[in-house]
C-alpha atoms as a PDB file:
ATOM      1  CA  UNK A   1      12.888  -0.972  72.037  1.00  0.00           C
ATOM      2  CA  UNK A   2       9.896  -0.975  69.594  1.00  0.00           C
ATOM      3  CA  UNK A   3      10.962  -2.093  66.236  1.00  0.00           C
ATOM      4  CA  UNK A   4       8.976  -1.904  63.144  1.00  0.00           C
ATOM      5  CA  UNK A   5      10.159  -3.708  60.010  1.00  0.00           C
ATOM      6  CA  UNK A   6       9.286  -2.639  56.088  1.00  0.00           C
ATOM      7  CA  UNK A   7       9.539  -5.995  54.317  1.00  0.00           C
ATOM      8  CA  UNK A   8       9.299  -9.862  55.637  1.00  0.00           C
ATOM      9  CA  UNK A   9      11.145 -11.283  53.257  1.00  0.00           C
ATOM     10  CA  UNK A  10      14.405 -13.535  53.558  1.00  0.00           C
ATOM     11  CA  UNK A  11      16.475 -10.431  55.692  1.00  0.00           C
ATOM     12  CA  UNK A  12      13.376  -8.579  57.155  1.00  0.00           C
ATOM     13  CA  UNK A  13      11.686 -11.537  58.179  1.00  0.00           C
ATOM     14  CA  UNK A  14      15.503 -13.182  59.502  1.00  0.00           C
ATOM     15  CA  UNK A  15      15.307  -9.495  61.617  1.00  0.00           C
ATOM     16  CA  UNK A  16      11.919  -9.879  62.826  1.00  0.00           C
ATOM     17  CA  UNK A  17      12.179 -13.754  64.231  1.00  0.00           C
ATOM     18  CA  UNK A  18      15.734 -12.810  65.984  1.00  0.00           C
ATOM     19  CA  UNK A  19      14.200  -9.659  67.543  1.00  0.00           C
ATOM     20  CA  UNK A  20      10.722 -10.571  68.492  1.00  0.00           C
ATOM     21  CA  UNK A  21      11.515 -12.098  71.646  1.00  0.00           C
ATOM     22  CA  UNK A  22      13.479  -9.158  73.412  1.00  0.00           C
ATOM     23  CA  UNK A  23      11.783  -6.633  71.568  1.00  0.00           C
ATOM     24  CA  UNK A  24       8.168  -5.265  70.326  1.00  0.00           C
ATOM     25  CA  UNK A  25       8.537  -5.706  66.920  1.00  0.00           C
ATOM     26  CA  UNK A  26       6.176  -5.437  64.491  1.00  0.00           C
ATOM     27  CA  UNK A  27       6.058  -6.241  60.913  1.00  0.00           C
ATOM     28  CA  UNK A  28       4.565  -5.368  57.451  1.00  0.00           C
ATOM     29  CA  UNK A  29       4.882  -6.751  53.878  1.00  0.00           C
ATOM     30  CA  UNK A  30       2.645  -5.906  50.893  1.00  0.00           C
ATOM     31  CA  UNK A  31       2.272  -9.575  50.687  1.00  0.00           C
ATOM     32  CA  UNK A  32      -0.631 -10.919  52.193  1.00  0.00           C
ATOM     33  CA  UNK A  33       0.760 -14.588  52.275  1.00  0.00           C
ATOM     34  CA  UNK A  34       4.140 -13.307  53.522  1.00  0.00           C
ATOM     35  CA  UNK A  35       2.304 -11.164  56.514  1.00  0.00           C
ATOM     36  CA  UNK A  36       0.675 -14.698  57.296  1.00  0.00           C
ATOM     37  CA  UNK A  37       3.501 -16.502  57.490  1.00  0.00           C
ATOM     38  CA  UNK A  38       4.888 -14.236  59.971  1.00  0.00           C
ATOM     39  CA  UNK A  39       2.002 -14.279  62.155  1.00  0.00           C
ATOM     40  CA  UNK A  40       1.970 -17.714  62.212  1.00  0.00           C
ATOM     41  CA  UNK A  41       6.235 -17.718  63.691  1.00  0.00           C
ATOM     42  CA  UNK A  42       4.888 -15.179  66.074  1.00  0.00           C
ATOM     43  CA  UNK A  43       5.257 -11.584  65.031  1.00  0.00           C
ATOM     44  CA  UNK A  44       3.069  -8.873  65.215  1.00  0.00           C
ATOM     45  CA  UNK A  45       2.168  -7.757  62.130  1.00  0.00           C
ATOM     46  CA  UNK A  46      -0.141  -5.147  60.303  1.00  0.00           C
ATOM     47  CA  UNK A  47      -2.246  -4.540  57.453  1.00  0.00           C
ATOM     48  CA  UNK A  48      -0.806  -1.331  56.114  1.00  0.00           C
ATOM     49  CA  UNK A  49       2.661   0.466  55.888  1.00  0.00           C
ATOM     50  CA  UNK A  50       1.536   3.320  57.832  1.00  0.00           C
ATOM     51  CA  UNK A  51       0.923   1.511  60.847  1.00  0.00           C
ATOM     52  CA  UNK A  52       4.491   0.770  61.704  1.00  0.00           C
ATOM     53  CA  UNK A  53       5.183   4.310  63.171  1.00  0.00           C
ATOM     54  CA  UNK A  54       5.639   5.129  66.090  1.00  0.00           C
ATOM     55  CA  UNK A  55       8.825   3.128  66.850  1.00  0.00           C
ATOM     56  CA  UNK A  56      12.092   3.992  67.931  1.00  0.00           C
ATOM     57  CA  UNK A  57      13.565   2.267  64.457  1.00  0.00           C
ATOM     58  CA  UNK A  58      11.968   1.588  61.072  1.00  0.00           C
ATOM     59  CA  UNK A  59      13.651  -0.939  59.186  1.00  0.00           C
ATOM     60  CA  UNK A  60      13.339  -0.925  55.578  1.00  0.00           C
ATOM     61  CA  UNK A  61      13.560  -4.262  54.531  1.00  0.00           C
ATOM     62  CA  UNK A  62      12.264  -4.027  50.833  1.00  0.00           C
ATOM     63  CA  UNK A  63      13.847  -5.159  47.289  1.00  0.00           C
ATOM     64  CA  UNK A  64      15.908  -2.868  45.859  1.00  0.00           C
ATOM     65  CA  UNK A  65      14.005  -0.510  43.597  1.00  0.00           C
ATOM     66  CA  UNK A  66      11.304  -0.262  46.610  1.00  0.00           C
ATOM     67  CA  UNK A  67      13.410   1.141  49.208  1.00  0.00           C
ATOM     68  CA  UNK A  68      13.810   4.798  48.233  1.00  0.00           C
ATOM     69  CA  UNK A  69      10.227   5.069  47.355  1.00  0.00           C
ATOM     70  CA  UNK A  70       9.430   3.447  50.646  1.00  0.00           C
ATOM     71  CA  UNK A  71      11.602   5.380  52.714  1.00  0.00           C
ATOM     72  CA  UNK A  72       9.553   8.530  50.874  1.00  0.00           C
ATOM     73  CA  UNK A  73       5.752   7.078  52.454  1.00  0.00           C
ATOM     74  CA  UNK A  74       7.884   6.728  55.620  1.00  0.00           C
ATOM     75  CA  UNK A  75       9.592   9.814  56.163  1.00  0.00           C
ATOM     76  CA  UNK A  76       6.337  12.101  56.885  1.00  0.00           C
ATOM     77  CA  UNK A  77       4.949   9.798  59.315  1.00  0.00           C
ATOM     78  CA  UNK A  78       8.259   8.730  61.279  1.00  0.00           C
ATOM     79  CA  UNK A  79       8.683  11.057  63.811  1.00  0.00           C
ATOM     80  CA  UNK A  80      11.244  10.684  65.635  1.00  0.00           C
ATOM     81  CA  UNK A  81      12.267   6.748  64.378  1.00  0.00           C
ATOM     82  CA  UNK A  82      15.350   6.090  62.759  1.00  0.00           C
ATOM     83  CA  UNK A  83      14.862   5.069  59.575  1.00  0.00           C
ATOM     84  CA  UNK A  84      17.093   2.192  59.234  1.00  0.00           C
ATOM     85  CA  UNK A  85      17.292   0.854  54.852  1.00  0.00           C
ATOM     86  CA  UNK A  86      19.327  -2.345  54.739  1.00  0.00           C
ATOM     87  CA  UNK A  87      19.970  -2.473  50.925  1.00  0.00           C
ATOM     88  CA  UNK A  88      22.933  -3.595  49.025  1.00  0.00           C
ATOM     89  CA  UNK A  89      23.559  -0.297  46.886  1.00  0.00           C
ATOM     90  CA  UNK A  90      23.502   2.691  48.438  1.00  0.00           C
ATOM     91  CA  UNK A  91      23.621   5.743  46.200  1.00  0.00           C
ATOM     92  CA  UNK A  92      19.761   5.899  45.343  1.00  0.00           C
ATOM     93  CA  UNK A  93      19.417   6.085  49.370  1.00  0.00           C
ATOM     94  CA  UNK A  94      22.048   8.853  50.145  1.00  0.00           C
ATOM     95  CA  UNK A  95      20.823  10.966  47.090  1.00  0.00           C
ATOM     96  CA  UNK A  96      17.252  10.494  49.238  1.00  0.00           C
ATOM     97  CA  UNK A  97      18.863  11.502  52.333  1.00  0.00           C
ATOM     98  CA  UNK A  98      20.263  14.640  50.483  1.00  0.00           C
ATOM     99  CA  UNK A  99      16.807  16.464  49.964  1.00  0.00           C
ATOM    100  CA  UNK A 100      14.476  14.251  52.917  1.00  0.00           C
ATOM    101  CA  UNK A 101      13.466  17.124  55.761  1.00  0.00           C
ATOM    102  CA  UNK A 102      16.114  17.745  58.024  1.00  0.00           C
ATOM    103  CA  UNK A 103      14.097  16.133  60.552  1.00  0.00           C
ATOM    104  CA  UNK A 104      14.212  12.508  59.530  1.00  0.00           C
ATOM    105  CA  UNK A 105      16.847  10.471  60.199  1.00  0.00           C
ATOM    106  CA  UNK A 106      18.296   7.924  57.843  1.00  0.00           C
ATOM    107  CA  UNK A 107      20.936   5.009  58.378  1.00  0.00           C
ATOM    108  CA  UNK A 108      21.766   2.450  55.749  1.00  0.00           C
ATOM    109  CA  UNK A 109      23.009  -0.712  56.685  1.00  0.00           C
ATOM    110  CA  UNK A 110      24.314  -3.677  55.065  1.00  0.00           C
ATOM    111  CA  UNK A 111      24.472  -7.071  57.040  1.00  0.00           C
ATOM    112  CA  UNK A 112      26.913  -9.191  55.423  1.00  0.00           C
ATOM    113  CA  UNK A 113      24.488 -12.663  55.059  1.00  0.00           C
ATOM    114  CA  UNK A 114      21.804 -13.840  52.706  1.00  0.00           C
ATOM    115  CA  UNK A 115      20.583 -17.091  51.512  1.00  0.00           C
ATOM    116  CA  UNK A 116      19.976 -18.638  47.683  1.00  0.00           C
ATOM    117  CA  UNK A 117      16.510 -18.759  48.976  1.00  0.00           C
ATOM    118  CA  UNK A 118      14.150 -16.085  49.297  1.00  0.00           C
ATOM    119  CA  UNK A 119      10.489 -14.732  51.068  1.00  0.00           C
ATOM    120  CA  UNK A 120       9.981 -15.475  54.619  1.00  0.00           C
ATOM    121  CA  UNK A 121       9.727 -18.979  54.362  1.00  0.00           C
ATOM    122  CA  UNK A 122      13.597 -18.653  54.100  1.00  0.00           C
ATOM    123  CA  UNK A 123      14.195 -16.837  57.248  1.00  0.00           C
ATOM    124  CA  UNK A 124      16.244 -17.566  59.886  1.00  0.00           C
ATOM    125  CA  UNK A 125      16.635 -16.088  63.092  1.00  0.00           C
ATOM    126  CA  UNK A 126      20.661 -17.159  63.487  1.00  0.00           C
ATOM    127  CA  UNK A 127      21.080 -15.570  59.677  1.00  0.00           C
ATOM    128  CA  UNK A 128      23.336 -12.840  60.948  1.00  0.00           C
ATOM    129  CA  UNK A 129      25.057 -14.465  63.972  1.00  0.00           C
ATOM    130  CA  UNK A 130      28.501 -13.623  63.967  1.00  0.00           C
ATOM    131  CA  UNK A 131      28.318 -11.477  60.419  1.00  0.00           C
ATOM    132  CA  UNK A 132      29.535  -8.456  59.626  1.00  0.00           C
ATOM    133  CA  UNK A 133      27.048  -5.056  59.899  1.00  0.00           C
ATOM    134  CA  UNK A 134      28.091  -2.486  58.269  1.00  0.00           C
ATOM    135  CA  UNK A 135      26.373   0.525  59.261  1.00  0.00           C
ATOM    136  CA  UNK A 136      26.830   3.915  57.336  1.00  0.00           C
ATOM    137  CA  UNK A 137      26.166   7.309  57.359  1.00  0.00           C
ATOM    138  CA  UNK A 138      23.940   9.422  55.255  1.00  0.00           C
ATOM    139  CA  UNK A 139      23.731  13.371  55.730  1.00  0.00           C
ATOM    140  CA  UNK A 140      20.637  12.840  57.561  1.00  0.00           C
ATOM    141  CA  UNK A 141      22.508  10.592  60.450  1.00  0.00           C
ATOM    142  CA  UNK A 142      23.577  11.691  63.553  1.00  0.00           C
ATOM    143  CA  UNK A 143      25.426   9.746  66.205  1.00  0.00           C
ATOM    144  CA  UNK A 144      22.496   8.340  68.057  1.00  0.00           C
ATOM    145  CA  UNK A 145      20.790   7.442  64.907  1.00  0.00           C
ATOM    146  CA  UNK A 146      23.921   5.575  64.239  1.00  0.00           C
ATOM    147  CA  UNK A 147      24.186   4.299  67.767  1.00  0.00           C
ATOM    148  CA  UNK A 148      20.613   2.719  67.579  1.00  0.00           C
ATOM    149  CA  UNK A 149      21.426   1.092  63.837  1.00  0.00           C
ATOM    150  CA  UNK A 150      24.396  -0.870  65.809  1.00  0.00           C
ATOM    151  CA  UNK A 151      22.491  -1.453  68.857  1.00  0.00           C
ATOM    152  CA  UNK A 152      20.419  -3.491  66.268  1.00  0.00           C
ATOM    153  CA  UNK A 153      23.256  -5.384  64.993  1.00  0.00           C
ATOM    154  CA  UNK A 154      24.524  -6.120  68.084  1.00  0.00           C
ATOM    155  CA  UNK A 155      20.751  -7.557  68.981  1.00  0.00           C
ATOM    156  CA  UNK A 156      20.390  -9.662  65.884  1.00  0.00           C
ATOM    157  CA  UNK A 157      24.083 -11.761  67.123  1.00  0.00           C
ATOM    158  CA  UNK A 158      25.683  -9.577  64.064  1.00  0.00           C
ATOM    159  CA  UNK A 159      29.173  -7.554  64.456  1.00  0.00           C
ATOM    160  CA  UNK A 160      28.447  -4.090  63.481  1.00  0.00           C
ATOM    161  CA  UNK A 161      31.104  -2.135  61.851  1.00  0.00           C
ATOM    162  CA  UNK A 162      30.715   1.389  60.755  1.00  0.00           C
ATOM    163  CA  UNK A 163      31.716   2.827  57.460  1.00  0.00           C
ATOM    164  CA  UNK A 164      31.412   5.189  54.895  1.00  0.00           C
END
């Protein structure tokens, strides 16, 4: 499966080193010094946003206030990836979904782990070993959308759980 993650920080980057050896995944962060970092722990990584599609799953790995407007520079160059947002709220996300084409797909999941620390320099590739995933719907999932966001889960040692 080819993976592309939004977003190296303490979660993306956690993602990106427990996926990179089963998977292609490839990774971008606005952050020069983060996108080194990566490259250095092995994964593929890019110099701009837009170079993350195609994929079969997008993850949006971003702070809070960045994921709807990321998910918008996304959504007309996805095709047919899942667009996968992994923040802790959720209503700035599902108002997106509301009015994003009917054609993208949008899952937001919440994987129950974190750290105090932060950036990539924090991740960890066991960080969601045994955790809960929750996975929820938006109005622009559909059930293989939501199949593929648990797949993930599954593939980062995580226990995905769907909900609303």
């Amino acid at each position: 499966m080819r993976i592309a993650i939004a977003g190296l920080g303490l979660i993306g980057g956690s993602m990106a080193l427990a996926l990179k050896d089963a998977h292609d995944v490839r990774g971008y962060d606005p952050d020069a010094g983060a996108r080194a970092a990566a490259a250095a722990r092995g994964i593929a990584v890019v110099e701009r946003l837009a170079e993350l599609a195609p994929a079969d799953a997008i993850v949006v790995a971003a702070p809070l206030g960045a994921i709807v407007p990321t998910l918008g520079s996304l959504a007309p160059i996805a095709g047919d990836a899942v667009l996968i947002e992994v923040g802790s709220l959720k209503s700035a996300v599902a108002a997106f979904a509301e009015r994003a084409p009917k054609r993208v797909r949008i899952v937001g999941v919440h994987p129950m782990a974190g750290s105090t620390a932060s950036g990539f320099t924090a991740a960890d590739l066991e960080l969601f070993r045994g955790r809960p995933f929750l996975v929820g719907p938006t109005a622009r999932s559909d059930d293989s959308a939501m199949a593929l966001a648990g797949e993930i889960g599954r593939a980062l040692g995580g226990v995905p759980t769907v909900c609303s």
